[in-house]
PDB file of N, CA and C in Angstrom:
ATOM      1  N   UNK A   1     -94.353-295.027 -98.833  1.00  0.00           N
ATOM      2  CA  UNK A   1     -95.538-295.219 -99.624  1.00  0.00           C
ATOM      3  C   UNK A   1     -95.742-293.959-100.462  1.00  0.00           C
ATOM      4  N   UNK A   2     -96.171-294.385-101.932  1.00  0.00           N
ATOM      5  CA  UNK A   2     -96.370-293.151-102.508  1.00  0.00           C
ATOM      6  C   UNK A   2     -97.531-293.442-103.120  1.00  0.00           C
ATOM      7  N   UNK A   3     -98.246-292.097-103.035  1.00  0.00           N
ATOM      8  CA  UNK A   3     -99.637-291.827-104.088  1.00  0.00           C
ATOM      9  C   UNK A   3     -99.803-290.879-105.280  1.00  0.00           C
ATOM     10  N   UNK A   4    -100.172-291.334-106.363  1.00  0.00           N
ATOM     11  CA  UNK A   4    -100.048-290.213-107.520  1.00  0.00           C
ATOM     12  C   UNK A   4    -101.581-290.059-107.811  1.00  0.00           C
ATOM     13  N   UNK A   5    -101.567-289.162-108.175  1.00  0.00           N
ATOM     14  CA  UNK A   5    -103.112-288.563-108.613  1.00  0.00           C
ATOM     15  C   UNK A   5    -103.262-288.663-109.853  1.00  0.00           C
ATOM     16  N   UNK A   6    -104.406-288.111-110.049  1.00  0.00           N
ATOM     17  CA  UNK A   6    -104.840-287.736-111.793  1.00  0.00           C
ATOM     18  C   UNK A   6    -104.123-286.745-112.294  1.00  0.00           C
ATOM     19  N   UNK A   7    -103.526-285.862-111.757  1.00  0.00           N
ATOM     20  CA  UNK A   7    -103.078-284.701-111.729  1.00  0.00           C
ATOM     21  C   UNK A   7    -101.692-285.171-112.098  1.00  0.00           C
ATOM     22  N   UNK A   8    -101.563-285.823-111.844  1.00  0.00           N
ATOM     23  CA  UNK A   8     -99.837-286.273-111.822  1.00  0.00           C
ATOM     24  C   UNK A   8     -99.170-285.978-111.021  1.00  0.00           C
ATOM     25  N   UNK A   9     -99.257-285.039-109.602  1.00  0.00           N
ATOM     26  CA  UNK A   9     -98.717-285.113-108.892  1.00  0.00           C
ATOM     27  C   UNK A   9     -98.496-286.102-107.426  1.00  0.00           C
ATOM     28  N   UNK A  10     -98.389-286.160-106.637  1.00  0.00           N
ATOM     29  CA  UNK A  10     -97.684-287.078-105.882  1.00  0.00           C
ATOM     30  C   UNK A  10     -97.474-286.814-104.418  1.00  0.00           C
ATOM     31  N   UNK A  11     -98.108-288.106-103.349  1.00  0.00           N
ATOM     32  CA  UNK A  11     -97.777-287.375-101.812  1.00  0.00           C
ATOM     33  C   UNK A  11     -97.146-288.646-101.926  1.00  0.00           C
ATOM     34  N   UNK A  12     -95.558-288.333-100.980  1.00  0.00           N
ATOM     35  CA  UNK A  12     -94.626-289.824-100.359  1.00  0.00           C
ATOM     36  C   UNK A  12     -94.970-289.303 -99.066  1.00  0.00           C
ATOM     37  N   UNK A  13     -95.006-290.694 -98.673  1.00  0.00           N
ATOM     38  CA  UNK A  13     -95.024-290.607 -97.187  1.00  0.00           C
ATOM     39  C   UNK A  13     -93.986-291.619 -96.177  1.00  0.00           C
ATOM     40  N   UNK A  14     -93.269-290.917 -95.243  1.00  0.00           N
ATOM     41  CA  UNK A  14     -92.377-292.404 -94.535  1.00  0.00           C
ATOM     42  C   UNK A  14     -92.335-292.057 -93.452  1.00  0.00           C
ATOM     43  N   UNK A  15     -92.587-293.101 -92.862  1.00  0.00           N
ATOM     44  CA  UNK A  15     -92.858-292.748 -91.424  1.00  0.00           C
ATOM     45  C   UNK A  15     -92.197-294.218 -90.393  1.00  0.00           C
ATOM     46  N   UNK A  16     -91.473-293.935 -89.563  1.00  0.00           N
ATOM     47  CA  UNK A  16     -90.646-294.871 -88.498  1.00  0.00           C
ATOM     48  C   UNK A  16     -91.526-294.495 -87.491  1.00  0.00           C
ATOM     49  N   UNK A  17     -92.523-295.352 -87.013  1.00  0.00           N
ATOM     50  CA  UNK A  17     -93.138-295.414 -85.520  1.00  0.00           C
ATOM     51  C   UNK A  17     -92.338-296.838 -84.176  1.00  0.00           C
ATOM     52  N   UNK A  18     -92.443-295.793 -83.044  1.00  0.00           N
ATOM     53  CA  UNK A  18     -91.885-296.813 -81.947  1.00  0.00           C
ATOM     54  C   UNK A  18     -93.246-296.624 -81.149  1.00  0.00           C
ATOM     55  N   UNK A  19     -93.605-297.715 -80.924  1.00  0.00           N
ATOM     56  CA  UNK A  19     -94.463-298.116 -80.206  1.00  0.00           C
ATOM     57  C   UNK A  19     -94.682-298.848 -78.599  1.00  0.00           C
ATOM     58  N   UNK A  20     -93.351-298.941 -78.667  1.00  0.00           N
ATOM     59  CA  UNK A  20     -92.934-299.682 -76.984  1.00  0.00           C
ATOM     60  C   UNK A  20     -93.264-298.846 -75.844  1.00  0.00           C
ATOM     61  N   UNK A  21     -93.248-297.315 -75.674  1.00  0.00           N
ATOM     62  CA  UNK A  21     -93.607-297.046 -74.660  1.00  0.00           C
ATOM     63  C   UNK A  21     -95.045-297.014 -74.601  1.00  0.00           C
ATOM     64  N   UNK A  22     -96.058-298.112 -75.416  1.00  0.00           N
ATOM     65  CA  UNK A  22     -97.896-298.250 -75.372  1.00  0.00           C
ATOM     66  C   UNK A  22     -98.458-297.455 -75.954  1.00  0.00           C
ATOM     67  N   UNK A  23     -97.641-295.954 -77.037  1.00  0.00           N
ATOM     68  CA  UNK A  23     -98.211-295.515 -77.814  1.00  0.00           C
ATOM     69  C   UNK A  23     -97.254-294.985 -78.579  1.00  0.00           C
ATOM     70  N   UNK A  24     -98.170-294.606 -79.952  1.00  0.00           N
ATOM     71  CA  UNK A  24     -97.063-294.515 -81.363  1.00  0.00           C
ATOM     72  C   UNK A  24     -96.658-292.878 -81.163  1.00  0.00           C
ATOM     73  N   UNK A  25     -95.147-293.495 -81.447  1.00  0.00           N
ATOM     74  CA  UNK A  25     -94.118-292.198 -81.432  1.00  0.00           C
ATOM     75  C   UNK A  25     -93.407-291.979 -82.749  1.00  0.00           C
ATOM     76  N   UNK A  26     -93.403-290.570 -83.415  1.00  0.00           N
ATOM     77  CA  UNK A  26     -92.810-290.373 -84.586  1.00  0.00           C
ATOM     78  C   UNK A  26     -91.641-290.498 -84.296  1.00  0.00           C
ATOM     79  N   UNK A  27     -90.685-291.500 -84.774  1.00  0.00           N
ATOM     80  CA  UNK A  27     -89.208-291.334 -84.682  1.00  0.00           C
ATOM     81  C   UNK A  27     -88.621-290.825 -85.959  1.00  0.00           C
ATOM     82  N   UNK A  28     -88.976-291.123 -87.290  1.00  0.00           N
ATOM     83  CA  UNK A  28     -88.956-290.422 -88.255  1.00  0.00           C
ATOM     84  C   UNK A  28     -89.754-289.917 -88.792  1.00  0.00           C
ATOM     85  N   UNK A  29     -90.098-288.807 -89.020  1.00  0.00           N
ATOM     86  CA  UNK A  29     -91.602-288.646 -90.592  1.00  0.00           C
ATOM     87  C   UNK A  29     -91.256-287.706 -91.739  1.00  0.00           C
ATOM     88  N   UNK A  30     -91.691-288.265 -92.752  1.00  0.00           N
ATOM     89  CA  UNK A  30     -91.126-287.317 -94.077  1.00  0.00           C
ATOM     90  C   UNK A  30     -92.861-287.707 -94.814  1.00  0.00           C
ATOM     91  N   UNK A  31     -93.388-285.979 -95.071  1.00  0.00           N
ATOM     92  CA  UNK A  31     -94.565-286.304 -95.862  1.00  0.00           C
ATOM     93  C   UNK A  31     -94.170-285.241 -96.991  1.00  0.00           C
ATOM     94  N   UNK A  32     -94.043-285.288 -98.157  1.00  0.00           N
ATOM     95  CA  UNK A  32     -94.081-284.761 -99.203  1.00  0.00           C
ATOM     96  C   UNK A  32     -94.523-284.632-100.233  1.00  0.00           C
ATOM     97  N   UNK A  33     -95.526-283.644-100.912  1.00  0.00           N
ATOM     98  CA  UNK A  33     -96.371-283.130-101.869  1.00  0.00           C
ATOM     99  C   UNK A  33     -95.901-282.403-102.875  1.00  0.00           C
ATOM    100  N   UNK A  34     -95.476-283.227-103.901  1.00  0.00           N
ATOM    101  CA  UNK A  34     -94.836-282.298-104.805  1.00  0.00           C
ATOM    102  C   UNK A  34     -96.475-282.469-106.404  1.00  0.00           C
ATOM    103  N   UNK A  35     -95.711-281.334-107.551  1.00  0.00           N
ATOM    104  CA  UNK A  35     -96.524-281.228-108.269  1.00  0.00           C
ATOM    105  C   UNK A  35     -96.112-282.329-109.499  1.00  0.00           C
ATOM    106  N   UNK A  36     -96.785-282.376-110.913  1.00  0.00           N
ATOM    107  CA  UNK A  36     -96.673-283.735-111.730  1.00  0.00           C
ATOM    108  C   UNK A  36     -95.217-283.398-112.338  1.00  0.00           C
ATOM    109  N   UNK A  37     -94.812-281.794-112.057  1.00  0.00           N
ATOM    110  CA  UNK A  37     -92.962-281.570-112.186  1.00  0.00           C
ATOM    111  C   UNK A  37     -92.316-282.015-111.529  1.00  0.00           C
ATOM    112  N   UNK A  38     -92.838-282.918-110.658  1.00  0.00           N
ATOM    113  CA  UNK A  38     -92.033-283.063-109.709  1.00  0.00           C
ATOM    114  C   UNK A  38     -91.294-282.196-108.812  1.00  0.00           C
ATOM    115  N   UNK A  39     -91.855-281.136-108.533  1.00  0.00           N
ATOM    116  CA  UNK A  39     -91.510-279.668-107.873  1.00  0.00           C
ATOM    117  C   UNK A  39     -92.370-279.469-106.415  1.00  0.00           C
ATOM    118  N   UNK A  40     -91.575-279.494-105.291  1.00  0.00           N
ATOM    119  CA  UNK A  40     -91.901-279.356-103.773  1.00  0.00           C
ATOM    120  C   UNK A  40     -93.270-278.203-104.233  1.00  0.00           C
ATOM    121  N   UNK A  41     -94.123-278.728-103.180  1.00  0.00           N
ATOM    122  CA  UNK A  41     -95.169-277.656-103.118  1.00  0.00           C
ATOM    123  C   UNK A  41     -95.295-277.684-101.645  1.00  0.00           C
ATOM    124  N   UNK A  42     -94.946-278.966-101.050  1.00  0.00           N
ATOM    125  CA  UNK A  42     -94.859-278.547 -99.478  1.00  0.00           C
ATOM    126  C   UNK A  42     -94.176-279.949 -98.864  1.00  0.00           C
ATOM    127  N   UNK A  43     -93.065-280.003 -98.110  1.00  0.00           N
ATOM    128  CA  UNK A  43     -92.423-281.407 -97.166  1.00  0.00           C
ATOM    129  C   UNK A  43     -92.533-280.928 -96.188  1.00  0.00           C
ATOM    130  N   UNK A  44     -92.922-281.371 -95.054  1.00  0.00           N
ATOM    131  CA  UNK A  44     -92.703-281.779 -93.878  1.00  0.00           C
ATOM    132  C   UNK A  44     -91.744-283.221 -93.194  1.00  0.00           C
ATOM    133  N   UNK A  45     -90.658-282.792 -92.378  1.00  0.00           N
ATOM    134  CA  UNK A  45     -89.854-283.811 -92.253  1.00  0.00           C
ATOM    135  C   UNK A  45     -89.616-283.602 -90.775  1.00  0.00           C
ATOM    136  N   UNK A  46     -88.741-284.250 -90.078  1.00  0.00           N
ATOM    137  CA  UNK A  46     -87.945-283.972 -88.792  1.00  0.00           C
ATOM    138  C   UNK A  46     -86.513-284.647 -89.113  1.00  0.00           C
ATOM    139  N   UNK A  47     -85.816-284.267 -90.395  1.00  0.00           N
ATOM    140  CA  UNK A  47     -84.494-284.798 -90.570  1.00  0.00           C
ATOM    141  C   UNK A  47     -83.491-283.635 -90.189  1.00  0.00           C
ATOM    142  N   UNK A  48     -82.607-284.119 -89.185  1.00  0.00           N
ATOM    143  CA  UNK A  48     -81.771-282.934 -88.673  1.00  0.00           C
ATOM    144  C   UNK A  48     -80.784-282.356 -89.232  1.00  0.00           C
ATOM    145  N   UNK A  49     -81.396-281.551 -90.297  1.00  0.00           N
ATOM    146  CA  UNK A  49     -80.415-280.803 -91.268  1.00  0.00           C
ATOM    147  C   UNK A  49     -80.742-279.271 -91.246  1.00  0.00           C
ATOM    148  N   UNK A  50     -81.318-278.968 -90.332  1.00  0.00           N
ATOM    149  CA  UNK A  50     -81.559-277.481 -90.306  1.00  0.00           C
ATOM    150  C   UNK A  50     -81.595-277.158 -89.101  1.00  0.00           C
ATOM    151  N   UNK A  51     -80.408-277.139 -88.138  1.00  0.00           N
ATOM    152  CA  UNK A  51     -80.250-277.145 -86.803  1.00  0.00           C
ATOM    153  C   UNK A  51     -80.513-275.459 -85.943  1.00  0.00           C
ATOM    154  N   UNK A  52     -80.694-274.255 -87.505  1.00  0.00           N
ATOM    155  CA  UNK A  52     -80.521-273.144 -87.011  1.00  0.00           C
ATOM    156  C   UNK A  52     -82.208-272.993 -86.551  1.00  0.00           C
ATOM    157  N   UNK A  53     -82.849-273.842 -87.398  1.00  0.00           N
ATOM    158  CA  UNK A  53     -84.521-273.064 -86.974  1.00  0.00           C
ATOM    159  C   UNK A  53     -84.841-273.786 -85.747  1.00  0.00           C
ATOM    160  N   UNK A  54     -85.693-272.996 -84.978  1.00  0.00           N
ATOM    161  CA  UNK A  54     -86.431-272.822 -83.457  1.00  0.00           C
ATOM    162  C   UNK A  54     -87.140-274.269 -83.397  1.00  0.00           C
ATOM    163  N   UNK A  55     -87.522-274.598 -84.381  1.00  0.00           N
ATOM    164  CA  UNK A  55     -87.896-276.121 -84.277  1.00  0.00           C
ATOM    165  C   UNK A  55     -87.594-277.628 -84.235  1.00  0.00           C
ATOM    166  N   UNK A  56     -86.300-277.593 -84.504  1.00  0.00           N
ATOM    167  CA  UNK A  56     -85.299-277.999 -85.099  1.00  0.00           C
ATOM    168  C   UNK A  56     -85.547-279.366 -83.914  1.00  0.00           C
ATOM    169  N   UNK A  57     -85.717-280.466 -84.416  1.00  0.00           N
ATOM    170  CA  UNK A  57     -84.909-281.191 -85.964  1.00  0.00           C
ATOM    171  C   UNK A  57     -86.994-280.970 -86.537  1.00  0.00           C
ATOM    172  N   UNK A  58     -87.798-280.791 -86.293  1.00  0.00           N
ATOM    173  CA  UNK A  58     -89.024-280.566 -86.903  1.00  0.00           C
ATOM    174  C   UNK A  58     -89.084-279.296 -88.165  1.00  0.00           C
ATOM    175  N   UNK A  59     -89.497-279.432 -88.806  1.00  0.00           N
ATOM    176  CA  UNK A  59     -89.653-278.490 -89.867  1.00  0.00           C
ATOM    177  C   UNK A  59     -90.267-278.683 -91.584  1.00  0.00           C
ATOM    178  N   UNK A  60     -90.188-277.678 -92.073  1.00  0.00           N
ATOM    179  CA  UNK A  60     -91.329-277.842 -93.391  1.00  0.00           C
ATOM    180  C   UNK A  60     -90.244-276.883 -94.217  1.00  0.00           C
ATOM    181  N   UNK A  61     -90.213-277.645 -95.514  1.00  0.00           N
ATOM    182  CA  UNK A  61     -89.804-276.798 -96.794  1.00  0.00           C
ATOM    183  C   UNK A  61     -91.439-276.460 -97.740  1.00  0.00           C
ATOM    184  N   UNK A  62     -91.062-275.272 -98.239  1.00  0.00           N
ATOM    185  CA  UNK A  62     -92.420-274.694 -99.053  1.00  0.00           C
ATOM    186  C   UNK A  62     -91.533-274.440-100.102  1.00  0.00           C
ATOM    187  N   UNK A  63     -92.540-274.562-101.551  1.00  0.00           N
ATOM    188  CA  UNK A  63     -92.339-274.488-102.694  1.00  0.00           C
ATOM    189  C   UNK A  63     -91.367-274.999-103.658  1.00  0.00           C
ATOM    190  N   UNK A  64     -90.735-274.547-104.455  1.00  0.00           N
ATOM    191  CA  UNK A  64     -90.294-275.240-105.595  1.00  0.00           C
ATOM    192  C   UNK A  64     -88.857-274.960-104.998  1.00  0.00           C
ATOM    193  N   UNK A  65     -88.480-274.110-104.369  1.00  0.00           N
ATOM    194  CA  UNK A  65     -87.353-273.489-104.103  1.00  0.00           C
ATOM    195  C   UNK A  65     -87.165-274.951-102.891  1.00  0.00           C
ATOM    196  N   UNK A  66     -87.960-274.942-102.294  1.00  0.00           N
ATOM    197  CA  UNK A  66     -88.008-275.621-101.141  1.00  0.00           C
ATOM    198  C   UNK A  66     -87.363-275.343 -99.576  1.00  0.00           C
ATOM    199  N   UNK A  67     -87.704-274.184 -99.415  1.00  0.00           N
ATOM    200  CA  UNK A  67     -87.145-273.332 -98.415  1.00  0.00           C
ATOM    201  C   UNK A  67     -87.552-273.573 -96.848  1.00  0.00           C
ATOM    202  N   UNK A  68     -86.804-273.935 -96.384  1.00  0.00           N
ATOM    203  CA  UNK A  68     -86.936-274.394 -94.729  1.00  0.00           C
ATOM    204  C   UNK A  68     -87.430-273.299 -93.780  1.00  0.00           C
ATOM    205  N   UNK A  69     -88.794-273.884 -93.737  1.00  0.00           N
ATOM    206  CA  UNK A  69     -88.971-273.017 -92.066  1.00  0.00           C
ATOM    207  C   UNK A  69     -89.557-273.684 -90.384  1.00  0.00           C
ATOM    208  N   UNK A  70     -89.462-273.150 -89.990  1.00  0.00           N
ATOM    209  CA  UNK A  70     -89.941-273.407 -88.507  1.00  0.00           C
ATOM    210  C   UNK A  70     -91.268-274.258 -88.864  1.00  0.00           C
ATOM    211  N   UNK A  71     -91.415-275.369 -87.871  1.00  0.00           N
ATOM    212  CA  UNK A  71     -93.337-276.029 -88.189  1.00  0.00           C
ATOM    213  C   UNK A  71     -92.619-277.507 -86.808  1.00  0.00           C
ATOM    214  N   UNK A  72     -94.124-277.199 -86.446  1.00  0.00           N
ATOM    215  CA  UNK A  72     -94.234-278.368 -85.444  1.00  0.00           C
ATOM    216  C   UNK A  72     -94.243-279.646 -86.165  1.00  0.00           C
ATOM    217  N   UNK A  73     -94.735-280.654 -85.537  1.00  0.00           N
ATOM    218  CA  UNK A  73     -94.560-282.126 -86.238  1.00  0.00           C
ATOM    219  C   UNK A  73     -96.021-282.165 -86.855  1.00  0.00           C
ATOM    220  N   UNK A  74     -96.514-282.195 -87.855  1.00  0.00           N
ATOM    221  CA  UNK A  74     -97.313-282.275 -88.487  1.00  0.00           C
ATOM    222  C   UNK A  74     -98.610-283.327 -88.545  1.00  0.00           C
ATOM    223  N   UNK A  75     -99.569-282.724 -88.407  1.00  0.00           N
ATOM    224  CA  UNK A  75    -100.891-283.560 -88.255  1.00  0.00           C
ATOM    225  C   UNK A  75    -101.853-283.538 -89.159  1.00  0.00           C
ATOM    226  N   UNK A  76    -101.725-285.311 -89.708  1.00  0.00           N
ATOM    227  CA  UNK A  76    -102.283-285.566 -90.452  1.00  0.00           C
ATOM    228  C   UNK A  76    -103.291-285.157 -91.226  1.00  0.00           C
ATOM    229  N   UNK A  77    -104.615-284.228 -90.823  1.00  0.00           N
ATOM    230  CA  UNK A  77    -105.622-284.165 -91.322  1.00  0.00           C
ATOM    231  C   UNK A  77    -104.703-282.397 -91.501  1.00  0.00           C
ATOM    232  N   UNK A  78    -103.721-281.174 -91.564  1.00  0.00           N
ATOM    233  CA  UNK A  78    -103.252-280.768 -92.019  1.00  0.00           C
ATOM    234  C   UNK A  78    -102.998-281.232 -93.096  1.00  0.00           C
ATOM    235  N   UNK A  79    -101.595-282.308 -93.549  1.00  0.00           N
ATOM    236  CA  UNK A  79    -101.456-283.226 -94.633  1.00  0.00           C
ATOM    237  C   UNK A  79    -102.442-283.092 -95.825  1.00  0.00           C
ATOM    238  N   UNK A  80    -103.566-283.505 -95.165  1.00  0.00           N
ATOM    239  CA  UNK A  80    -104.834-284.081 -96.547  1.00  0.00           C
ATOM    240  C   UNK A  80    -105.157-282.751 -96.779  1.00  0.00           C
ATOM    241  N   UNK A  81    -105.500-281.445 -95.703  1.00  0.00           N
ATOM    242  CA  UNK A  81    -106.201-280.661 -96.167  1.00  0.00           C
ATOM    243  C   UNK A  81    -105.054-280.223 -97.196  1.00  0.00           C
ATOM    244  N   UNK A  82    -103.900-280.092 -97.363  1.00  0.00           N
ATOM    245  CA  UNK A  82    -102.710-279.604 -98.175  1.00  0.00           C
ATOM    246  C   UNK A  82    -102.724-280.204 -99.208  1.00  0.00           C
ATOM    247  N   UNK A  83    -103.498-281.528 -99.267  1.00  0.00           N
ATOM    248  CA  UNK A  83    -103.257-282.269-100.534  1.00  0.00           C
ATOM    249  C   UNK A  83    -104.606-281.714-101.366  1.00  0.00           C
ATOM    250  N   UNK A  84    -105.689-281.523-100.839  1.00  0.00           N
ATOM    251  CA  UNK A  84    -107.401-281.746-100.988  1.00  0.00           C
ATOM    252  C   UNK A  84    -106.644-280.144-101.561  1.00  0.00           C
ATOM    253  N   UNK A  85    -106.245-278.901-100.861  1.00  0.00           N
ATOM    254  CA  UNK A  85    -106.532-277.710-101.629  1.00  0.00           C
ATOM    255  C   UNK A  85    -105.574-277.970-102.977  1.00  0.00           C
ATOM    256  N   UNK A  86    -104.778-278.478-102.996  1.00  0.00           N
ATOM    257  CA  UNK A  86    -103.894-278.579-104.122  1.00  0.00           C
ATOM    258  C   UNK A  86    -104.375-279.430-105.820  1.00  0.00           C
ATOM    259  N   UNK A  87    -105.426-280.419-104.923  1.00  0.00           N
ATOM    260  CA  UNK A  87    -105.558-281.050-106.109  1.00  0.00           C
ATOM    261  C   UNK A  87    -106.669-280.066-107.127  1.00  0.00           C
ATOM    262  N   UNK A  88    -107.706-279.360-105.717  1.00  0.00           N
ATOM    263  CA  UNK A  88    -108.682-278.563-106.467  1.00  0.00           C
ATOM    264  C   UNK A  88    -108.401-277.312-107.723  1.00  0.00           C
ATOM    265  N   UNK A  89    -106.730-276.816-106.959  1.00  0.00           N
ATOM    266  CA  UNK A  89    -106.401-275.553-107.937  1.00  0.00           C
ATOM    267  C   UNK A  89    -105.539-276.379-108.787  1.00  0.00           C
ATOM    268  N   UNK A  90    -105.020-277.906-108.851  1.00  0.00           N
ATOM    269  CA  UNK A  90    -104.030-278.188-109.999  1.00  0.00           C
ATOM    270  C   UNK A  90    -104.664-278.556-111.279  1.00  0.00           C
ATOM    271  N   UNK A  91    -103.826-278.413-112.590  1.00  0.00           N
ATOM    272  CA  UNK A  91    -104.366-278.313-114.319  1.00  0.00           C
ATOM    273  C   UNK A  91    -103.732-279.331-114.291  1.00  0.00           C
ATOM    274  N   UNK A  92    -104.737-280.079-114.982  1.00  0.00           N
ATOM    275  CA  UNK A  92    -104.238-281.614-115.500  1.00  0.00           C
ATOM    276  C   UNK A  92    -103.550-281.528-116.872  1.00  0.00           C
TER     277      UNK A  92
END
């Protein structure tokens, strides 16, 4: 699912929940906030491509560069507040 703003920028969100053991389990999640350049301003994922960080397969790229670091599995109302400060400082 994706959302675009006024701003032109953009949160995707994908998320694989298993639910069989009676409550929802992230088996995949990818939330990503980029700007109307289409330029990372912050992802959070658990795709196992960065096996060296301490968190691993959990983790977050920051900025345009999109540089991988350590981050737990990410909670939602984090997410919005990341979106809510971004939209306030972005130029339309």
């Amino acid at each position: 699912m994706t959302m675009r703003y006024p701003d032109g920028s953009q949160l995707t969100v994908n998320l694989t929940i298993d639910v069989t053991p009676g409550y929802p389990v992230w088996v995949y999640y990818a939330f990503h906030l980029q700007d109307r350049r289409q330029r990372c301003i912050i992802r959070c994922d658990n795709a196992p491509h960065h096996p060296a960080l301490g968190s691993f397969p959990d983790h977050k790229h920051l900025g345009p560069a999109e540089t991988p670091c350590e981050a737990d599995p990410p909670i939602l109302s984090d997410i919005l507040h990341q979106l809510q400060q971004h939209l306030r400082t972005a130029r339309p």
